[in-house]
Every structure is written in structure tokens, then in C-alpha cells.
N, C-alpha and C. Protein backbone atom coordinates (compact mmCIF):
# COMPACT_ATOMS: atom_id res chain seq x y z
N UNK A 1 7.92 35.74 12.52
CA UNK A 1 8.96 35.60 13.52
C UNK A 1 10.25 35.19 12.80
N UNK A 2 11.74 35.84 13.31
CA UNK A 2 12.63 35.40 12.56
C UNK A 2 13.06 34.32 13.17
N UNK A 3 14.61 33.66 12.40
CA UNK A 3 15.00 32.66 13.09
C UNK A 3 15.60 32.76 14.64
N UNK A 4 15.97 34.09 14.84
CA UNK A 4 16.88 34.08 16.31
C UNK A 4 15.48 34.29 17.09
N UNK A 5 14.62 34.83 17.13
CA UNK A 5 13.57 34.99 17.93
C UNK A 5 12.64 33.09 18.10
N UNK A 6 12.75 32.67 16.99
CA UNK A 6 12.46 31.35 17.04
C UNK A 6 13.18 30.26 17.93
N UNK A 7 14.74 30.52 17.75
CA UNK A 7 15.20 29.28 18.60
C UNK A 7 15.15 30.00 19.83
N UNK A 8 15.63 31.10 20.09
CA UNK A 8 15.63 31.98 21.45
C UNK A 8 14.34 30.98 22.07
N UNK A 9 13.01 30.94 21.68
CA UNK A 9 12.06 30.36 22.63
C UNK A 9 11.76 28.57 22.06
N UNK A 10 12.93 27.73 21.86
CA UNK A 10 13.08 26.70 21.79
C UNK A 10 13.14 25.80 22.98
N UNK A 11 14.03 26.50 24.14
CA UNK A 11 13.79 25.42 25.32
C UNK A 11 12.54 26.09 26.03
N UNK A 12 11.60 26.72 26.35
CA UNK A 12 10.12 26.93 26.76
C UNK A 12 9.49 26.06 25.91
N UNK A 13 9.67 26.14 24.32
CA UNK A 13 8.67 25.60 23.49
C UNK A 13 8.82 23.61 24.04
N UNK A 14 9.74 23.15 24.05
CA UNK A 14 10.10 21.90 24.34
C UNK A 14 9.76 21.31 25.72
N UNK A 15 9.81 22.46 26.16
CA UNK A 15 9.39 22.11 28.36
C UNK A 15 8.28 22.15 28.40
N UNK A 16 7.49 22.92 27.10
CA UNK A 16 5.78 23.56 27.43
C UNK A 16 4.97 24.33 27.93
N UNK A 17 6.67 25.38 28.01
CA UNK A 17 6.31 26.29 28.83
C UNK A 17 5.54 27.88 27.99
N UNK A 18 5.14 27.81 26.65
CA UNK A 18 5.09 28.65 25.52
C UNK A 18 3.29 28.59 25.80
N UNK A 19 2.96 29.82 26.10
CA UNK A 19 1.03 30.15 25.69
C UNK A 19 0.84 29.38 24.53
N UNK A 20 -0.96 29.62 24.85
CA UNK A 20 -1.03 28.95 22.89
C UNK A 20 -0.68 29.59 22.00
N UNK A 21 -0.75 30.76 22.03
CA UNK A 21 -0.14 31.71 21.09
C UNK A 21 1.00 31.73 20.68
N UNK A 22 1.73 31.80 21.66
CA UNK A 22 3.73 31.75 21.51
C UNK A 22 3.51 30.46 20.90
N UNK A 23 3.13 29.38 20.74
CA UNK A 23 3.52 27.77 20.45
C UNK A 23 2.91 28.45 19.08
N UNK A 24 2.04 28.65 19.13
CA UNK A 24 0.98 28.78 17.35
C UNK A 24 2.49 29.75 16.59
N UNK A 25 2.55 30.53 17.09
CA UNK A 25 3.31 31.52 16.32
C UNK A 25 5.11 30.51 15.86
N UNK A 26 5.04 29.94 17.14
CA UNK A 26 6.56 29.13 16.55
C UNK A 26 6.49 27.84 15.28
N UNK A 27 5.07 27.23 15.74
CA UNK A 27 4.66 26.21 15.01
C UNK A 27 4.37 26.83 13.32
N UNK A 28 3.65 27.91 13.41
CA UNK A 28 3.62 28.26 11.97
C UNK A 28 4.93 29.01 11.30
N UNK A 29 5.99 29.00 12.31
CA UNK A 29 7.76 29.40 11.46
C UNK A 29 8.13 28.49 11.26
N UNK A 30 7.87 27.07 12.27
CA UNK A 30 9.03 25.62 12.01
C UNK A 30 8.28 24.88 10.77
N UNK A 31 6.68 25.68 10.40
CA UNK A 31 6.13 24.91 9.00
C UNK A 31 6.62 25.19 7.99
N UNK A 32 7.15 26.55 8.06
CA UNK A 32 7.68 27.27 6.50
C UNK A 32 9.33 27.07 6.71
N UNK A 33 9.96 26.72 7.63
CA UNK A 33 11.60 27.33 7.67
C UNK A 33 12.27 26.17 8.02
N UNK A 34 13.03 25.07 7.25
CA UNK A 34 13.58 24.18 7.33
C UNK A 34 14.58 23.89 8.07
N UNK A 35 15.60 25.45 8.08
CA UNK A 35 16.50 25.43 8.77
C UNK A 35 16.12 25.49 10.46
N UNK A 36 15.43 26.43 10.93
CA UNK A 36 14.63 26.16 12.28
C UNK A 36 14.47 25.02 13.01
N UNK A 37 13.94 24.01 11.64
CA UNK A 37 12.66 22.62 11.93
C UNK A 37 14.54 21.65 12.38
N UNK A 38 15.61 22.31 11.42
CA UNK A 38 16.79 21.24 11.66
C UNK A 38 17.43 21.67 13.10
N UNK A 39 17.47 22.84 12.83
CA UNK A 39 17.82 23.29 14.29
C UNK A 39 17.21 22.55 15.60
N UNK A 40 15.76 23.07 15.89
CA UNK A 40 15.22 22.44 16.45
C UNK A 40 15.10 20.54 16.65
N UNK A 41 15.40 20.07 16.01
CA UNK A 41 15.61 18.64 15.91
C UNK A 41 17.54 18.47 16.81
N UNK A 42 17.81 19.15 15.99
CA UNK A 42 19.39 19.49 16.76
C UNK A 42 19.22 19.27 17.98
N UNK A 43 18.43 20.31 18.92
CA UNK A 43 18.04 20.90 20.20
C UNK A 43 17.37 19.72 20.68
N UNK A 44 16.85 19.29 20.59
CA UNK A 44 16.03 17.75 21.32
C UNK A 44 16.96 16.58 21.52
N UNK A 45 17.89 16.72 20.21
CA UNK A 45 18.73 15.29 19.92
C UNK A 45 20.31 15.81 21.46
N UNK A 46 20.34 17.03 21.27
CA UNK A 46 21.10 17.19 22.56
C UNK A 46 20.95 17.35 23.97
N UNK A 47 19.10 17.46 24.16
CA UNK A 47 18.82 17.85 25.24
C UNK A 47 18.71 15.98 25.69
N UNK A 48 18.28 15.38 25.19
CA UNK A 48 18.63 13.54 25.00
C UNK A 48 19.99 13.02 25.07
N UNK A 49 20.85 13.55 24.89
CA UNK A 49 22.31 12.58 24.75
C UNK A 49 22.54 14.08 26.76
N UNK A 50 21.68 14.94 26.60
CA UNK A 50 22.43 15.49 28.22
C UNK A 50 21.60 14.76 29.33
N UNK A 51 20.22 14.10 29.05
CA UNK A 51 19.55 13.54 30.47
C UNK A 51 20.60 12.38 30.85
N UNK A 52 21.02 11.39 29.24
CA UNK A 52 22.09 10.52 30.19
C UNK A 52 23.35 10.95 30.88
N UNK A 53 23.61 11.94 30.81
CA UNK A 53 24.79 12.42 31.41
C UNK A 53 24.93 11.99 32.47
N UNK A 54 26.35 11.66 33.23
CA UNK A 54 26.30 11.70 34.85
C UNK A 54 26.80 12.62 35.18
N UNK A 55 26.42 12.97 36.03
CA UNK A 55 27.37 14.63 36.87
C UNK A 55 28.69 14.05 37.29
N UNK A 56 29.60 15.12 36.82
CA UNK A 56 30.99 14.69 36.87
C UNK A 56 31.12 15.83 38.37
N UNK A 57 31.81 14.96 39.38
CA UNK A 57 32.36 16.17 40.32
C UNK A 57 33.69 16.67 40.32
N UNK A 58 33.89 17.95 40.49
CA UNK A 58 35.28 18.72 39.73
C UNK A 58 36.65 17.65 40.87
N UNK A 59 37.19 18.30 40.23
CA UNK A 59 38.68 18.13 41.71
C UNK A 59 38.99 18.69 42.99
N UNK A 60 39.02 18.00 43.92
CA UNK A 60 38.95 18.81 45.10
C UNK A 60 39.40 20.18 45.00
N UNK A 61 40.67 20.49 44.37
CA UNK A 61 41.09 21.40 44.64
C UNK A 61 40.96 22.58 43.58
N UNK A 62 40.06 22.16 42.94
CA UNK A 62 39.45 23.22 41.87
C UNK A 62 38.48 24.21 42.27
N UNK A 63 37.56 23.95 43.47
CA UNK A 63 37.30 25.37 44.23
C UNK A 63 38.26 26.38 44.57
N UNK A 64 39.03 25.68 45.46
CA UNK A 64 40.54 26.68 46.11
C UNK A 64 41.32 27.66 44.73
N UNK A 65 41.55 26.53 43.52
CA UNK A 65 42.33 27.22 42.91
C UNK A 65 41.39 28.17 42.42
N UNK A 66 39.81 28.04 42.27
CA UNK A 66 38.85 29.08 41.34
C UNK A 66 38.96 30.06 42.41
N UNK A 67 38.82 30.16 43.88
CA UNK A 67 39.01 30.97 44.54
C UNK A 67 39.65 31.81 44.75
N UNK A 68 41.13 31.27 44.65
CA UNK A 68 42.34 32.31 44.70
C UNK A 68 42.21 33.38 43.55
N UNK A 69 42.00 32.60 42.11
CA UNK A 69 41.78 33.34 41.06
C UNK A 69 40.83 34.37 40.86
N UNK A 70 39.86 34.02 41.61
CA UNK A 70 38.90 35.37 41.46
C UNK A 70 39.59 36.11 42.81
N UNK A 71 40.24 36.17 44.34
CA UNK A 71 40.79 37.01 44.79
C UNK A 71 41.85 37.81 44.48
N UNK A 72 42.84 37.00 43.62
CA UNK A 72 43.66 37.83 42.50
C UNK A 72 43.16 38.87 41.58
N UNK A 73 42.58 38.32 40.88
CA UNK A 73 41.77 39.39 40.45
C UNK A 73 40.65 40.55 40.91
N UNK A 74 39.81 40.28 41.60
CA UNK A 74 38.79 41.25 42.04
C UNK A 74 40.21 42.19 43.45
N UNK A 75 41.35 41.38 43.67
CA UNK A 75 42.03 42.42 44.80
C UNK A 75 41.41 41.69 46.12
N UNK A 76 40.89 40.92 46.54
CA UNK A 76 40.19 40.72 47.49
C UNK A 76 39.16 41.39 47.98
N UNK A 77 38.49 41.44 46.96
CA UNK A 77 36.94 41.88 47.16
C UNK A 77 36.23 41.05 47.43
N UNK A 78 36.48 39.95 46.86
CA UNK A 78 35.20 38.94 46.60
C UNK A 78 36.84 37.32 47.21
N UNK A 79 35.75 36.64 48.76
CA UNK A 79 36.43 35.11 49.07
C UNK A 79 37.48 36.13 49.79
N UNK A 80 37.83 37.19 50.10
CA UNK A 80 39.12 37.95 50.52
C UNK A 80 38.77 37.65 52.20
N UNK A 81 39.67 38.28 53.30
CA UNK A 81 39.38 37.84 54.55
C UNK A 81 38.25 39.07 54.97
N UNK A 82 37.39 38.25 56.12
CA UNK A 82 36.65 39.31 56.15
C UNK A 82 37.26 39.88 57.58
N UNK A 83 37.65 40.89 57.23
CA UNK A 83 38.43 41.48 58.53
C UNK A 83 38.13 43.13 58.76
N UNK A 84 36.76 43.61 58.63
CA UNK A 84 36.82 44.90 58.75
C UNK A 84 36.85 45.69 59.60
N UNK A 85 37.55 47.04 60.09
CA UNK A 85 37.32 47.30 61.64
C UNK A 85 36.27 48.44 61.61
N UNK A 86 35.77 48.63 62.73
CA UNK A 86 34.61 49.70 62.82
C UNK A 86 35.55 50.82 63.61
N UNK A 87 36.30 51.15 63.32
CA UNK A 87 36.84 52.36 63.46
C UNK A 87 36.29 53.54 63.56
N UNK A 88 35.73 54.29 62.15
CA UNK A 88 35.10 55.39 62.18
C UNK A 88 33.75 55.59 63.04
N UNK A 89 33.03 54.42 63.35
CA UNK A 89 32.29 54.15 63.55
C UNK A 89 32.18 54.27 64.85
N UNK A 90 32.90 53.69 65.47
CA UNK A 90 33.05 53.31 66.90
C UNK A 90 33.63 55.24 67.29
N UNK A 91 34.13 55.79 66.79
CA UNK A 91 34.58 57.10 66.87
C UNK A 91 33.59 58.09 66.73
N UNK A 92 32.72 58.07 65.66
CA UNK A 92 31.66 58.90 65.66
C UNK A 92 31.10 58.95 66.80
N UNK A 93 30.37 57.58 67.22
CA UNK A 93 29.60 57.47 68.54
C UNK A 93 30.06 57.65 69.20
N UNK A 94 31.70 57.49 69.87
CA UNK A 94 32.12 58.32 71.43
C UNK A 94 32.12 59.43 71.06
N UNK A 95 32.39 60.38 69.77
CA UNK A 95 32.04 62.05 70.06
C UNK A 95 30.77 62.33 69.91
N UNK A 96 29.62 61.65 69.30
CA UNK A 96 27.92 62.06 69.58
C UNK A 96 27.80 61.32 71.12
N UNK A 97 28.16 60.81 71.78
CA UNK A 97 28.26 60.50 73.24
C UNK A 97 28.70 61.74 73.91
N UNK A 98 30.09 62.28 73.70
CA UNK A 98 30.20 63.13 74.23
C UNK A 98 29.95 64.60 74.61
N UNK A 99 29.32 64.79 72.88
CA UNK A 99 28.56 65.95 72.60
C UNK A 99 27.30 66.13 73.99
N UNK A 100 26.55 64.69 73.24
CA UNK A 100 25.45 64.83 74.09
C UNK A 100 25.45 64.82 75.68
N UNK A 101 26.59 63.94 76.22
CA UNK A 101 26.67 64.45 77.80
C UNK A 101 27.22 66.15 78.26
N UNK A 102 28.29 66.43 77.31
CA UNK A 102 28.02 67.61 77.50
C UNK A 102 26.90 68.87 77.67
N UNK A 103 26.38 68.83 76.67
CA UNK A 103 24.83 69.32 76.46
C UNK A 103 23.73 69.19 78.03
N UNK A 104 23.66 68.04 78.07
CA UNK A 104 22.99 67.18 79.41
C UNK A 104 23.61 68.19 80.41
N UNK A 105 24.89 68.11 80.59
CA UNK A 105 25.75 68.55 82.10
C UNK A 105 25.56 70.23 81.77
N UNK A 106 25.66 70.57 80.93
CA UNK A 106 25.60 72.22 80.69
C UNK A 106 24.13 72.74 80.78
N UNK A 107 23.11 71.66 80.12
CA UNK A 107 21.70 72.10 81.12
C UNK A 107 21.38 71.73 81.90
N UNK A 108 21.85 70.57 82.56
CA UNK A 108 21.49 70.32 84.01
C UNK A 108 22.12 71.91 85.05
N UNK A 109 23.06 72.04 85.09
CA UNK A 109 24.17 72.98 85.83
C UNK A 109 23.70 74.28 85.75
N UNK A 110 23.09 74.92 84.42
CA UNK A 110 22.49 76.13 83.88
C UNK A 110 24.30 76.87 84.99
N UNK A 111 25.28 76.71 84.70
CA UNK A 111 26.34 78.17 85.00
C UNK A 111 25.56 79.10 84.89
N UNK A 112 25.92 79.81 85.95
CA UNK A 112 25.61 81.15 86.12
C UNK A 112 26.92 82.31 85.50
N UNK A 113 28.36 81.69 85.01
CA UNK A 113 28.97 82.62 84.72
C UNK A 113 28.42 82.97 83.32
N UNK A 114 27.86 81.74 82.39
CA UNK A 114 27.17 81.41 81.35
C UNK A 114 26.39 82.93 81.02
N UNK A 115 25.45 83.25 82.22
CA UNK A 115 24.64 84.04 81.88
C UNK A 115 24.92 85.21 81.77
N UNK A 116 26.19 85.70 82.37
CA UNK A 116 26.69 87.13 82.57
C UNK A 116 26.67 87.89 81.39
């Protein structure tokens, strides 16, 4: 196993989340590969200085401003107003409405000039 495939499964290996196999296979790279074994020591010593962390909460108004910024950009695709009209929609169905009462009234009626 190389080194990027090694740390790649460093936080599974640490949570315990690695088969026996995946653990055997990492355990016999961090025996031969120093740099890994420092790495990995790295990776513990930071996942330790992050449990004390306290959650910092942003600034009120750092949603709004992240908001605007992604509506600026995406154009108002995305947080934009939702204001869509059913136009076409509402149009299709009064002319398949009207189709179909027509249809209805033209076989109900059977015209007789129809048949001439």
C-alpha cells in the first residue's frame, strides 16, 4: 500500500471503522514507513487539540451576506425568490379542456350537416 492510499484510510483506521484486513494491511505499512507512522501521530495529535474545541457561532449576519453571494452569483437560482407562474401550464389545460368538450359536444350532437 502506498502512502496516499495509507493516510486516505487514517480517520476509519482511528474510529475503527477498518475490517481486519484493511487494519492488517495499514498496520504492516505504518511498520515499515516512518513517514506514515509521523503522519499518523500528526493525525491523532490534531484530532485531540479539535475534541477541545468550542464551536464558535458565525455572525449574525454572515448567513445573509453568504446568501446574497451565492444569489449573485448562481443569478438567482439558488436562495432567489420563489416566484414562479404556471402560465404554460395553466394554458395547456384550458386548450386540452377545450379540445375535449368540443369532441364531447360534436359526439353528443352527431350534426347531420357533418354527414353530408
Amino acid at each position: 500500500m502506498d502512502h496516499e492510499a495509507t493516510q486516505a484510510l487514517f480517520s476509519a483506521y482511528v474510529d475503527g471503522e477498518l475490517t481486519a484486513a484493511e487494519r492488517a494491511v495499514v498496520d504492516a505499512h505504518l511498520a515499515g514507513c516512518e513517514a506514515c507512522t509521523a503522519e499518523l501521530a500528526t493525525f491523532r495529535s490534531t484530532l485531540a487539540a479539535m475534541r477541545g474545541a468550542v464551536p464558535v457561532a458565525p455572525p449574525d449576519a454572515f448567513m445573509d451576506e453568504l446568501k446574497a453571494q451565492i444569489r449573485a452569483r448562481s443569478r438567482g437560482r439558488f436562495f432567489g425568490a420563489r416566484r414562479r407562474g404556471y402560465g404554460p401550464e395553466i394554458a395547456s389545460l384550458v386548450t386540452l379542456l377545450i379540445a375535449v368538450g368540443v369532441y364531447v359536444l360534436l359526439s353528443v350532437m352527431q350534426p347531420t350537416w357533418l354527414l353530408r
